[in-house]
Every structure is written in structure tokens, then in C-alpha cells.
N, C-alpha and C. Protein backbone atom coordinates (compact mmCIF):
# COMPACT_ATOMS: atom_id res chain seq x y z
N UNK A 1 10.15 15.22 -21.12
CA UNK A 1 10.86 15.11 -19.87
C UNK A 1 10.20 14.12 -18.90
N UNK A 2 8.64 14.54 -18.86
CA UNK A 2 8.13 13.12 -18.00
C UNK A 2 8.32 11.93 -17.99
N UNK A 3 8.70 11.31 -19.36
CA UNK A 3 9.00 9.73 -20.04
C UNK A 3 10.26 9.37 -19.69
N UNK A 4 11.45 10.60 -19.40
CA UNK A 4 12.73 10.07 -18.88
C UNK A 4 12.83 10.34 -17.86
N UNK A 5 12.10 10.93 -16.69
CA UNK A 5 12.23 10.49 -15.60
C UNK A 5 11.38 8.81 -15.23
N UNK A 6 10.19 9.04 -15.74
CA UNK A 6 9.69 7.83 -15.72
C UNK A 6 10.75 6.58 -15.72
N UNK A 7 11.08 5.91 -17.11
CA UNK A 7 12.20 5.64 -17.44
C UNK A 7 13.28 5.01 -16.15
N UNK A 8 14.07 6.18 -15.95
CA UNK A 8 14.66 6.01 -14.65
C UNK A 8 14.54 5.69 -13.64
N UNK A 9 12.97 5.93 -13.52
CA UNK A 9 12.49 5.38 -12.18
C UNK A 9 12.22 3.96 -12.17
N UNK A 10 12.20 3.68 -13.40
CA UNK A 10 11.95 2.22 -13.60
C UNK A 10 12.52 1.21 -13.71
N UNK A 11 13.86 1.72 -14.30
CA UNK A 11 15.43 1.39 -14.18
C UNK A 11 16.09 1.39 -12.78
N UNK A 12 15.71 2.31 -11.73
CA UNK A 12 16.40 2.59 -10.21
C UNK A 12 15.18 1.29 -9.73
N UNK A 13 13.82 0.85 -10.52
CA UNK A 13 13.02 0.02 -9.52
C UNK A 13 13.89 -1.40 -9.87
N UNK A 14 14.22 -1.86 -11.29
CA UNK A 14 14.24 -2.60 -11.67
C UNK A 14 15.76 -3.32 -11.15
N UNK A 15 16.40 -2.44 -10.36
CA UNK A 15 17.71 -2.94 -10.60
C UNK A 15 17.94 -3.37 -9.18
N UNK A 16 16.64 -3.05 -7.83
CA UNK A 16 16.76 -3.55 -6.60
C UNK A 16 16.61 -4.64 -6.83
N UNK A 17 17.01 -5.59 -5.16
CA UNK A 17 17.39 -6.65 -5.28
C UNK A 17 16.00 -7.02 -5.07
N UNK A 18 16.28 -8.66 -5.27
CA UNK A 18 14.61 -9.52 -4.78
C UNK A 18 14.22 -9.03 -3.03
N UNK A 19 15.11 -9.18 -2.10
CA UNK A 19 14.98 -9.15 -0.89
C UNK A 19 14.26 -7.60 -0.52
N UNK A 20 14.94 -6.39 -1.25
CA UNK A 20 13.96 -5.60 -0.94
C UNK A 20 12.55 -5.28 -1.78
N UNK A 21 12.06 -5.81 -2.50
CA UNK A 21 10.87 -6.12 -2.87
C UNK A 21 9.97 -7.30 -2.48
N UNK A 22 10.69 -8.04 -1.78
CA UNK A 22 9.84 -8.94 -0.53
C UNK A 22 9.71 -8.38 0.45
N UNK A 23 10.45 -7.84 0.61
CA UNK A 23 10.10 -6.98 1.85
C UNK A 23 8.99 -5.82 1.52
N UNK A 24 9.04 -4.82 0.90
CA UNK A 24 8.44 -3.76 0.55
C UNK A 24 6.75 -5.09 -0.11
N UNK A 25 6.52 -6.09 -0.47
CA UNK A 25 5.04 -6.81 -0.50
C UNK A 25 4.87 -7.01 0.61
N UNK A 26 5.82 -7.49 1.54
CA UNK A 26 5.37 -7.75 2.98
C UNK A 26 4.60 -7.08 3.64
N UNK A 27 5.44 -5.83 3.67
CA UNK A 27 5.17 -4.44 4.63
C UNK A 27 3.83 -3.83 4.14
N UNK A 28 3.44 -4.03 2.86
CA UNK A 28 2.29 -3.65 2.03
C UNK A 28 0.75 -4.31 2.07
N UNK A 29 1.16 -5.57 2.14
CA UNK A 29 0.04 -6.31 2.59
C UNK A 29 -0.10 -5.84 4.76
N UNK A 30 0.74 -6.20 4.97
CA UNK A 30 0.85 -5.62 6.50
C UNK A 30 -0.62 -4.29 6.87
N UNK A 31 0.22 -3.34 5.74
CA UNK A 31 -0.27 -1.73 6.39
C UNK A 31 -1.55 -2.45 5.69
N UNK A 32 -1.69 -2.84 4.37
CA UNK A 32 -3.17 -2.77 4.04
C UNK A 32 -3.96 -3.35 5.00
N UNK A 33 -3.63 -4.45 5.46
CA UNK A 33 -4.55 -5.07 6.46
C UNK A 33 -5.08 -4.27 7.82
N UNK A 34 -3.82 -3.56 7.78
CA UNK A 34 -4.25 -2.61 9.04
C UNK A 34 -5.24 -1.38 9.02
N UNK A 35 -4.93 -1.09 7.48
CA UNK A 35 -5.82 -0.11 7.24
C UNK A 35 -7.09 -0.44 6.90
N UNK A 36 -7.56 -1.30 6.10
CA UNK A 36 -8.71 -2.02 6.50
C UNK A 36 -9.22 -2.53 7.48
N UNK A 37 -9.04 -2.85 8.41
CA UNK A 37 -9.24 -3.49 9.79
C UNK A 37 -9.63 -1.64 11.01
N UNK A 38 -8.81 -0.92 10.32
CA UNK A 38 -9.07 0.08 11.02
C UNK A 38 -9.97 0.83 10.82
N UNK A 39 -10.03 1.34 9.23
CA UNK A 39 -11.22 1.60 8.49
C UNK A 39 -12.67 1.34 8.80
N UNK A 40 -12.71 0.07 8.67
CA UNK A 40 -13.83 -1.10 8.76
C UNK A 40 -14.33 -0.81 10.13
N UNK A 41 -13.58 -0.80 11.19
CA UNK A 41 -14.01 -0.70 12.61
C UNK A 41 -14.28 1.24 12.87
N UNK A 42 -13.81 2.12 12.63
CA UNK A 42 -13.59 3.28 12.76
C UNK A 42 -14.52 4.15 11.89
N UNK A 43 -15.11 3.81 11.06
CA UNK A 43 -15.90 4.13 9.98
C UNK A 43 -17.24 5.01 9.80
N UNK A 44 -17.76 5.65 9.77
CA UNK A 44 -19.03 6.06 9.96
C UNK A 44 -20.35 5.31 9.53
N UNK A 45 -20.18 4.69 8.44
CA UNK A 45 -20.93 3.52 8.10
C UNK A 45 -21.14 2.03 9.41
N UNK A 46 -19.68 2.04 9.60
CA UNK A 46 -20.09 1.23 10.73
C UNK A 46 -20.57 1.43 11.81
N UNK A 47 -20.62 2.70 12.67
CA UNK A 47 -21.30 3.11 13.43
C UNK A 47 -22.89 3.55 13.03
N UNK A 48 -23.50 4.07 11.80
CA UNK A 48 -24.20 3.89 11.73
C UNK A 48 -25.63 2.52 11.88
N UNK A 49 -24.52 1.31 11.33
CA UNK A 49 -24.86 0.20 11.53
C UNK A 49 -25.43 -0.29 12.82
N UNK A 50 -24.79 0.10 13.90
CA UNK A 50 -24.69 0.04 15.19
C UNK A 50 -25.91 0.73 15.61
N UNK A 51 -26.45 1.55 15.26
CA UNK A 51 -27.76 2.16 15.91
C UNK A 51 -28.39 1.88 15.72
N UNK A 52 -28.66 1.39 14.17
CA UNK A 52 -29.97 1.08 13.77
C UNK A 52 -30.23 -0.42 14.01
């Protein structure tokens, strides 16, 4: 049963258009950057940095 949902899901990915999968890399690189950038600054490592 796992392999045909799989399957399907891959078939429902495969059959969107180009435009929403440029979009959905867009939005992806976007959040990642943000989440790194937020991470990076927010971090406990980086505050550690900061004291010493």
C-alpha cells in the first residue's frame, strides 16, 4: 500500500505545471535563507561566541 500511494503522489507531483514549481523553488530558497539568517543570528552558539 505504501508504493501506491507513493506512486500517486508522484503522478499528482508530476503532472503540476512548470509555474507552480517555480514558484514553490522560489518560496524555498526564500524561507531557507530566512531560516538560516535567523538561526545563525538567534543561536546559542552564536551567543556563546559573543562572550568569549
Amino acid at each position: 500500500m505504501p508504493i501506491l500511494s507513493i506512486l500517486a503522489c508522484g503522478y499528482l507531483m508530476i503532472s503540476l505545471p512548470g509555474e507552480t514549481w517555480l514558484a514553490f523553488v522560489i518560496w524555498l530558497i526564500i524561507r531557507l535563507l530566512v531560516y538560516f539568517f535567523y538561526s545563525r543570528r538567534y543561536s546559542n552558539l552564536y551567543k556563546l561566541h559573543l562572550i568569549v
